[in-house]
N, C-alpha and C. Protein backbone atom coordinates (compact mmCIF):
# COMPACT_ATOMS: atom_id res chain seq x y z
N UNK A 1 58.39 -3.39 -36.93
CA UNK A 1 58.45 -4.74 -36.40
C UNK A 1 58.33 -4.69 -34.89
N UNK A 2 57.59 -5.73 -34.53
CA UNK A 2 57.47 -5.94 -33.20
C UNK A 2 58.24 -7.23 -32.12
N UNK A 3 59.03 -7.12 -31.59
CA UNK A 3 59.35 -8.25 -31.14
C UNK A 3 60.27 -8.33 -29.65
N UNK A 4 60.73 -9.24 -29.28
CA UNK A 4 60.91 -9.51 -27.79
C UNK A 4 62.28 -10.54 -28.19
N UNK A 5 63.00 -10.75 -27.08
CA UNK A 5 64.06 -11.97 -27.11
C UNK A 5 65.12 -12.25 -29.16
N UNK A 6 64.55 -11.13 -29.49
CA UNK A 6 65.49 -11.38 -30.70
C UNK A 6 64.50 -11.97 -31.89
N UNK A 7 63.48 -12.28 -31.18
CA UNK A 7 62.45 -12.40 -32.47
C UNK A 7 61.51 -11.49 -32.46
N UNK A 8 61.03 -11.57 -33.82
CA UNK A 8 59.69 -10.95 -34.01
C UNK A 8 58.78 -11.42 -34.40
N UNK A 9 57.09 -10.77 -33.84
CA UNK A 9 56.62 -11.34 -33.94
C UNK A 9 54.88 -10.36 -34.62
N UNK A 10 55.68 -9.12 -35.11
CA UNK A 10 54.26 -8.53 -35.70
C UNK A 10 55.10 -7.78 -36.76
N UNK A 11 54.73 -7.25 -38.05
CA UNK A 11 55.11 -6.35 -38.84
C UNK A 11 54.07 -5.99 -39.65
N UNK A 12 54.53 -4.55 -40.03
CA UNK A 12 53.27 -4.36 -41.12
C UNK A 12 53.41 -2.50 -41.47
N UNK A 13 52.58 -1.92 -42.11
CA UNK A 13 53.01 -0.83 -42.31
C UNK A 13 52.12 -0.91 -40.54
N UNK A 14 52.79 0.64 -40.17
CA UNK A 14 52.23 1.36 -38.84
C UNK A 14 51.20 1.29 -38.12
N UNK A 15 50.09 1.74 -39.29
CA UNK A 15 48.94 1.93 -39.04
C UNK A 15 48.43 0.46 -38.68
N UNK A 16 48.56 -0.43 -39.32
CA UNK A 16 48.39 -2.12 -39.64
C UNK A 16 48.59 -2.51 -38.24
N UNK A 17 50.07 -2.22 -37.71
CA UNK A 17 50.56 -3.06 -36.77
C UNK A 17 49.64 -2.62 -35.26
N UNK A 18 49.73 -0.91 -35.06
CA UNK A 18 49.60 -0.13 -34.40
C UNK A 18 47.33 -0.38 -34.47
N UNK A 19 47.03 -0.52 -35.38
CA UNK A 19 45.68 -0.06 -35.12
C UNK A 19 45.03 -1.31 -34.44
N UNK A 20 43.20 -1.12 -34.07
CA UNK A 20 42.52 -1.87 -33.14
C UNK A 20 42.13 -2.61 -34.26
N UNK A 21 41.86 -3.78 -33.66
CA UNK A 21 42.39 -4.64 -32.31
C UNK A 21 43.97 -4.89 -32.79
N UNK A 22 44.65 -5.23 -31.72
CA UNK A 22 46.05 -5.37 -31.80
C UNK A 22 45.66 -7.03 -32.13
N UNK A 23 46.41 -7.75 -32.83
CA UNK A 23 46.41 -9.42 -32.79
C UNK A 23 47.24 -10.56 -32.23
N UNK A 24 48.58 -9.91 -32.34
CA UNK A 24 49.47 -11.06 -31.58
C UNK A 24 49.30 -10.79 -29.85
N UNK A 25 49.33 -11.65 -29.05
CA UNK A 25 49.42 -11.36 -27.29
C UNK A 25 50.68 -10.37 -27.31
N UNK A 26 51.73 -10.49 -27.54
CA UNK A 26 52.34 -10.02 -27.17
C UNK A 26 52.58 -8.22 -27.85
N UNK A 27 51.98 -7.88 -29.09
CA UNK A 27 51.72 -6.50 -29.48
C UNK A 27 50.45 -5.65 -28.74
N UNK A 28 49.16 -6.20 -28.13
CA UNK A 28 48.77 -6.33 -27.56
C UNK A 28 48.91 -5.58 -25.69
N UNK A 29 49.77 -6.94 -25.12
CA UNK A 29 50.87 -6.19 -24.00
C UNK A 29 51.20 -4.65 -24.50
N UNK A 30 52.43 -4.86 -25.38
CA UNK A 30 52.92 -3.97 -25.59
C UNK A 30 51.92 -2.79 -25.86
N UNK A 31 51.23 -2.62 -26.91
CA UNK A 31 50.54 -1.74 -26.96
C UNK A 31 49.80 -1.20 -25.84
N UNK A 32 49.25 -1.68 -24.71
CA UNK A 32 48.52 -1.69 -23.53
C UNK A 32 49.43 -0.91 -22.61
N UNK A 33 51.00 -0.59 -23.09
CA UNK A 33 51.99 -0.51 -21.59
C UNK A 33 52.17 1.14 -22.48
N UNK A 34 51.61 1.73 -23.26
CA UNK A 34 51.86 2.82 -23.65
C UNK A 34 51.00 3.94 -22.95
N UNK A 35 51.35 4.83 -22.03
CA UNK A 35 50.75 5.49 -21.98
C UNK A 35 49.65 6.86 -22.62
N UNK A 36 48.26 6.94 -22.10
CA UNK A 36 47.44 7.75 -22.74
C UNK A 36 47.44 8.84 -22.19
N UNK A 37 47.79 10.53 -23.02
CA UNK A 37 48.04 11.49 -22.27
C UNK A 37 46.92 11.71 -21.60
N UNK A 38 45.32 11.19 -21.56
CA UNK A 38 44.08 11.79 -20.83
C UNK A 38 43.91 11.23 -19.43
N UNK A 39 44.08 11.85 -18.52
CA UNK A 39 43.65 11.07 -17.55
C UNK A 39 42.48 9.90 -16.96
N UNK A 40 41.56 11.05 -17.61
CA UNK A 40 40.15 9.97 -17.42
C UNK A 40 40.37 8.72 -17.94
N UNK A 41 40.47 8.27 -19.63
CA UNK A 41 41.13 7.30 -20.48
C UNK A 41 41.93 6.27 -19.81
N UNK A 42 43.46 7.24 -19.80
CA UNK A 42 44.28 6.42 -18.60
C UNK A 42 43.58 5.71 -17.91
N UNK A 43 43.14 6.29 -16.96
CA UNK A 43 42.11 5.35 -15.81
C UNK A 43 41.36 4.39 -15.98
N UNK A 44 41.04 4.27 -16.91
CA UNK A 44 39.38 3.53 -17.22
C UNK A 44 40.42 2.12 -17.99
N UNK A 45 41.26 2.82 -18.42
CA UNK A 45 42.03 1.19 -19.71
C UNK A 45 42.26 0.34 -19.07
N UNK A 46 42.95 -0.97 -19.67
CA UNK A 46 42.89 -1.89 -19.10
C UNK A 46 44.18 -2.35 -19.61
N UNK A 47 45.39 -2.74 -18.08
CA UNK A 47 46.93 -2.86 -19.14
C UNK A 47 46.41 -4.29 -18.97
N UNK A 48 47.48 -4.89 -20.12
CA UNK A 48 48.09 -6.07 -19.72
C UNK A 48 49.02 -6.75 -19.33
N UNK A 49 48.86 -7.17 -18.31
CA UNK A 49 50.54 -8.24 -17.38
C UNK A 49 50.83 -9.56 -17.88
N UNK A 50 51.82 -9.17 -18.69
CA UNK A 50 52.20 -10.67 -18.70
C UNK A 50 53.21 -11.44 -17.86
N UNK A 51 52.42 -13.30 -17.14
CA UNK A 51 53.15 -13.72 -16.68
C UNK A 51 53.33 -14.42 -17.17
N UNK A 52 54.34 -15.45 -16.21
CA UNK A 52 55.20 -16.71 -17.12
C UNK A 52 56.42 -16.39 -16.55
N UNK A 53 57.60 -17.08 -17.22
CA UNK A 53 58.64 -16.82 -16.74
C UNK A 53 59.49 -16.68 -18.57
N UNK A 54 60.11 -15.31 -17.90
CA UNK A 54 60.93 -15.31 -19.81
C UNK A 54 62.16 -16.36 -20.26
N UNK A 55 61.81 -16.55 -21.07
CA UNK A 55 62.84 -17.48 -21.35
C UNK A 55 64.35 -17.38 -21.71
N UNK A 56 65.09 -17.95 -21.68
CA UNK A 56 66.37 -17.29 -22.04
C UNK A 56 66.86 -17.06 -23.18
N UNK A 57 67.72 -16.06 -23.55
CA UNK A 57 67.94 -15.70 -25.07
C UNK A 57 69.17 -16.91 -25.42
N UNK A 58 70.04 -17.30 -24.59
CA UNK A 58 70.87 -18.21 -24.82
C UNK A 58 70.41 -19.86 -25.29
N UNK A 59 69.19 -20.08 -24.26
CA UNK A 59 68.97 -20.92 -24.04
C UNK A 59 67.16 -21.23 -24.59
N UNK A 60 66.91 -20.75 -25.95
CA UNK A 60 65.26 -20.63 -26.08
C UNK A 60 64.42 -21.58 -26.00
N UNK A 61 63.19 -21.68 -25.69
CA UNK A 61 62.48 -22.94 -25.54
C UNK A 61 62.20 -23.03 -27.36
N UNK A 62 61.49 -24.80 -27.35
CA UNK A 62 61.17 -25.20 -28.74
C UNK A 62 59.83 -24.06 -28.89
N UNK A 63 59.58 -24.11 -30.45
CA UNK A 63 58.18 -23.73 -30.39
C UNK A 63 58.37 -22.26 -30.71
N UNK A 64 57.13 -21.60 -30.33
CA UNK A 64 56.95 -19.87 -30.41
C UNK A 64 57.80 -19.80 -29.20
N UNK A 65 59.13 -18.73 -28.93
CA UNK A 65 59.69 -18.74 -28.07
C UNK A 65 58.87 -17.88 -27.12
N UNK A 66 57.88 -17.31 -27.96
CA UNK A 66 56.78 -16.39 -26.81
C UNK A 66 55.92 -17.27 -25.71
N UNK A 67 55.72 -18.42 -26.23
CA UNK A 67 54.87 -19.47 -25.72
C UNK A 67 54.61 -19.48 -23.95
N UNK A 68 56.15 -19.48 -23.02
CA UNK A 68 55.99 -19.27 -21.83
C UNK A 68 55.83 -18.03 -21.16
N UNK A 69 55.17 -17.11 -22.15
CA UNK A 69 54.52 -15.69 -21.44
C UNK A 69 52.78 -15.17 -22.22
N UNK A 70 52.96 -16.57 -22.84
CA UNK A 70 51.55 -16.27 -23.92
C UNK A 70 50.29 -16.99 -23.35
N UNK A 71 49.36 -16.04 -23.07
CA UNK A 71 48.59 -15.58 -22.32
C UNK A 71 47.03 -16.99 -23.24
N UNK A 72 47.17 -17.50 -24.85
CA UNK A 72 46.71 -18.10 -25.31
C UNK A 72 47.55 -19.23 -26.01
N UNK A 73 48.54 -19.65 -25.39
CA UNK A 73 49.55 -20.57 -26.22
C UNK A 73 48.88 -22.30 -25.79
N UNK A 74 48.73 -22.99 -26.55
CA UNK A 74 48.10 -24.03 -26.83
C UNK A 74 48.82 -25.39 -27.35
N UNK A 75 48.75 -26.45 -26.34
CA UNK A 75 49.35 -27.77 -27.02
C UNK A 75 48.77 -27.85 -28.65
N UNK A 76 47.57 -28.51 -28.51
CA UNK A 76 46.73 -28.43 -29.53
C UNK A 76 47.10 -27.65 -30.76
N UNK A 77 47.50 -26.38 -30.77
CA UNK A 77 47.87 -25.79 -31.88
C UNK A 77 49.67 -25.44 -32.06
N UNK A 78 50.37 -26.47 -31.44
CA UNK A 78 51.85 -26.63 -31.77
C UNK A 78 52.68 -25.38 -30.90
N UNK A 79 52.12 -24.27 -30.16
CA UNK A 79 52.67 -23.30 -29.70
C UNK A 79 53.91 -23.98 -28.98
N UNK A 80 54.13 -24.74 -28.57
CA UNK A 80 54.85 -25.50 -27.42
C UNK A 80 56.46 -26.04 -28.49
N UNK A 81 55.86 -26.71 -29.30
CA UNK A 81 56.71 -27.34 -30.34
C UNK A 81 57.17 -26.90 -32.25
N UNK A 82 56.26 -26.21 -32.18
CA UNK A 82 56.68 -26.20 -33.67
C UNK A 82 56.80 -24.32 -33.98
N UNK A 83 57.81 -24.05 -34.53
CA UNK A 83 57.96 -22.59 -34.48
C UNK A 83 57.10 -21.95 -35.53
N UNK A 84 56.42 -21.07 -35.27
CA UNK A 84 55.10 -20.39 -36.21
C UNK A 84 55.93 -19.96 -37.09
N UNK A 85 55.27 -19.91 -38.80
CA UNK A 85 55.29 -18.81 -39.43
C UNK A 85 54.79 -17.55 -39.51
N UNK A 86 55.38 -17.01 -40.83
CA UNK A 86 54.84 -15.81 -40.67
C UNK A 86 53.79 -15.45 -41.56
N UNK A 87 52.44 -14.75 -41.14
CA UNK A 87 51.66 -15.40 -42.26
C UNK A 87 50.72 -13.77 -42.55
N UNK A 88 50.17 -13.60 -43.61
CA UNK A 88 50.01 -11.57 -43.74
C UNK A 88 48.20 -12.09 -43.49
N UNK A 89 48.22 -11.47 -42.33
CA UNK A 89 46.64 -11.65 -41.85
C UNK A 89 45.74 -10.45 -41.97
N UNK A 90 46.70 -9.25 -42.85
CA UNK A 90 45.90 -7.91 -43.70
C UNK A 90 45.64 -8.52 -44.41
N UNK A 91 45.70 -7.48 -45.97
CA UNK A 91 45.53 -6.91 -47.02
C UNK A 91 46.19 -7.40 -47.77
N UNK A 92 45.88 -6.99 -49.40
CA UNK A 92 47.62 -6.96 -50.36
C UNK A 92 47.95 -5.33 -50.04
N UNK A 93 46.68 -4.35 -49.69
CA UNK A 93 47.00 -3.24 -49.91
C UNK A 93 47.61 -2.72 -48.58
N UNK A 94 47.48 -3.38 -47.03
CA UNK A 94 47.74 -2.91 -45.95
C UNK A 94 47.84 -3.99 -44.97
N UNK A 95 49.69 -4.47 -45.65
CA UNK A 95 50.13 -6.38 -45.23
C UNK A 95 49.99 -5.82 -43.33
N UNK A 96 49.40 -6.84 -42.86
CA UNK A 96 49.87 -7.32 -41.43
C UNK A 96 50.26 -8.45 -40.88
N UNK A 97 51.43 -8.66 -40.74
CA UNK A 97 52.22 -10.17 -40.76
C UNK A 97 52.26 -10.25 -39.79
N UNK A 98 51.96 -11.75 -39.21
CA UNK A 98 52.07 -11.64 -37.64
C UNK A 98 52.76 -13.61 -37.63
N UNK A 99 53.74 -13.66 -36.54
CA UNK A 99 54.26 -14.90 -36.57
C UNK A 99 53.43 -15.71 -35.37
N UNK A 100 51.99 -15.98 -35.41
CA UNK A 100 51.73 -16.60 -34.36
C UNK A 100 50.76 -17.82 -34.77
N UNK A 101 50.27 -18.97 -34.18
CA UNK A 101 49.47 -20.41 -34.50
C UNK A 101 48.20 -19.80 -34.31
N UNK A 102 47.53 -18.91 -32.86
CA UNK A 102 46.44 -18.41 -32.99
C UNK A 102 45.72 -17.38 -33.85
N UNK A 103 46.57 -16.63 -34.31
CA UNK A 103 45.45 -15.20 -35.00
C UNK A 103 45.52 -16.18 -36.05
């Protein structure tokens, strides 16, 4: 499972969650902040920064609580207001569940 602030927001077997392309923004980030032992590689990748401001765990916003660091979060598709499910955007044979309005 993948997740931030007490939620989550990717699961799946390993390979699923872990392989290309990553799908949620925020597995994505994460995956991007791992370092590659090759130097050349290293060099050439491309991290990702996420801004925004985090929200508080006490105090969460409505909606995907990822929403004020999500890099594609959208009135239009409820990111703001309505909290995503979780929905298996694999396989039956190789589930990848991801809780987000865009993938």
């Amino acid at each position: 499972m993948l997740g931030v602030e007490g939620n989550n927001y990717a699961f799946g077997v390993g390979s699923a969650v872990q392989g290309i392309p990553a799908l949620h923004p925020y597995t994505k980030a994460l995956l991007s902040a791992i370092p590659i032992p090759d130097p050349v590689v290293e060099a050439k990748r491309q991290r990702i920064i996420l801004s925004g401001d985090v929200p508080s765990p006490m105090r969460p916003p409505p909606g995907c609580v990822f929403h004020t660091r999500c890099p594609i979060a959208s009135d239009a598709h409820g990111c703001r207001t309505v909290v995503p499910e979780w929905r298996n955007v694999g396989t039956s044979r190789n589930e990848h569940w991801v809780a987000c309005h865009r993938v």
